[in-house]
Protein backbone atom coordinates (compact mmCIF):
# COMPACT_ATOMS: atom_id res chain seq x y z
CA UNK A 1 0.00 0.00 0.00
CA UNK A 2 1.10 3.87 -0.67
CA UNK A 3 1.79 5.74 2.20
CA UNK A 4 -1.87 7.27 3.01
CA UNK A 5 -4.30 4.76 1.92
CA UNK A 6 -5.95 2.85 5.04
CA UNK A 7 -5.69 -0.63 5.99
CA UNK A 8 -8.67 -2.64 4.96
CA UNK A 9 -10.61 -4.10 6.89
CA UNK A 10 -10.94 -8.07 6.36
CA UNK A 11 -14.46 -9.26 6.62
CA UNK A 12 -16.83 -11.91 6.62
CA UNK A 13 -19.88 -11.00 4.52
CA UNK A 14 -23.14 -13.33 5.85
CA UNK A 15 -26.66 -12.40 4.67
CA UNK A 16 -29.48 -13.58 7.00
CA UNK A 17 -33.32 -12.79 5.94
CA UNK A 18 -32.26 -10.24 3.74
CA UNK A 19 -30.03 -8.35 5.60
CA UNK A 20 -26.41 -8.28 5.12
CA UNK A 21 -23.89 -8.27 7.91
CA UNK A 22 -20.27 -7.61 7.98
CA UNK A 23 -18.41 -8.96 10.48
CA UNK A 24 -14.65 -8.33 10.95
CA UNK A 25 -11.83 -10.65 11.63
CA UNK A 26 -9.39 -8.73 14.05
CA UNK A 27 -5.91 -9.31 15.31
CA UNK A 28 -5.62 -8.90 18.70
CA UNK A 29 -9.12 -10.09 19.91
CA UNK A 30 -10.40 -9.42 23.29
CA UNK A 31 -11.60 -13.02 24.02
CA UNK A 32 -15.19 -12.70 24.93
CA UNK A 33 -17.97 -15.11 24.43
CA UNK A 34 -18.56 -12.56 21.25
CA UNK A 35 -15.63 -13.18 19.07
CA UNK A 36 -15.13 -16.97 17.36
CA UNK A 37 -10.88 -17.51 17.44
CA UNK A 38 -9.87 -18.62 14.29
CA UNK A 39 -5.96 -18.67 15.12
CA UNK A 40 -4.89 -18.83 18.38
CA UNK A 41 -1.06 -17.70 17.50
CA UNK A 42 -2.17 -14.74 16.32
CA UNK A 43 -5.61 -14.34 18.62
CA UNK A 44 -6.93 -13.68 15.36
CA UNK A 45 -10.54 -13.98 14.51
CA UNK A 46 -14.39 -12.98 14.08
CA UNK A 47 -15.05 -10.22 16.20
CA UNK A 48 -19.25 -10.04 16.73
CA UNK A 49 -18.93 -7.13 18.31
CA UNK A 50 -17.84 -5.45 15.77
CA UNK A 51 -20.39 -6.77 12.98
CA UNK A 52 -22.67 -3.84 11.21
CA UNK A 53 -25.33 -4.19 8.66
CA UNK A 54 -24.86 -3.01 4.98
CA UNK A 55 -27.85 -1.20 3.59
CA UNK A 56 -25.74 -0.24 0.35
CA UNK A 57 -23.33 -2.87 -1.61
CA UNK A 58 -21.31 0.21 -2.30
CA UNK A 59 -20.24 0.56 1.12
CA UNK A 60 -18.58 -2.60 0.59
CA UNK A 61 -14.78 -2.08 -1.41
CA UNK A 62 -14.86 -4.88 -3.94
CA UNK A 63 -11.39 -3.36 -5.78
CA UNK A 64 -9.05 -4.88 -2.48
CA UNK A 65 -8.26 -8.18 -1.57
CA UNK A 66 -6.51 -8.25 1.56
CA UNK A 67 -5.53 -12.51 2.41
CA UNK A 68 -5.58 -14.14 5.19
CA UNK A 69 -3.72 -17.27 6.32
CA UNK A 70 -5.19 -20.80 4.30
CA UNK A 71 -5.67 -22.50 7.96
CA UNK A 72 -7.35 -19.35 9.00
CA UNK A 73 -9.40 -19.43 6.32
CA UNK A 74 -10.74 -23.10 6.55
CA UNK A 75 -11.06 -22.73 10.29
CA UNK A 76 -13.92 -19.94 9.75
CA UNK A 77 -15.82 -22.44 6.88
CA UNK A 78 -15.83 -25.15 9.75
């Protein structure tokens, strides 16, 4: 990234009756019965307190792909 431009934010897009959610996967979580650990060397995971629902698709950056790790990745699909 160019000096400037934010981080992205990595999320996990769900839609449930409608109504899309986005739901973050931090570093550093605050382990709380609200956040699902997806890699415990990193304390890395879904945060739920975090989540927020999209109204708009265009609030969602499509152009940016941040990556996580592959074992990360497959732990969340579990």
């Amino acid at each position: 990234m160019k000096k400037g431009e934010t981080r992205p934010y990595i999320i996990l897009l769900i839609e449930i009756e409608k109504n899309k959610f986005a739901i973050p996967i931090r570093t550093n979580l605050h382990k709380t019965r609200d956040c699902y650990e997806s890699n415990p060397q990193t304390n890395s995971g879904l945060d739920y307190t975090k989540a927020v629902v999209i109204s708009r698709n265009d609030y969602i950056d499509s152009t940016r792909f941040p990556e996580i790790e592959h074992k990360e990745y497959n732990y969340i699909l579990e």
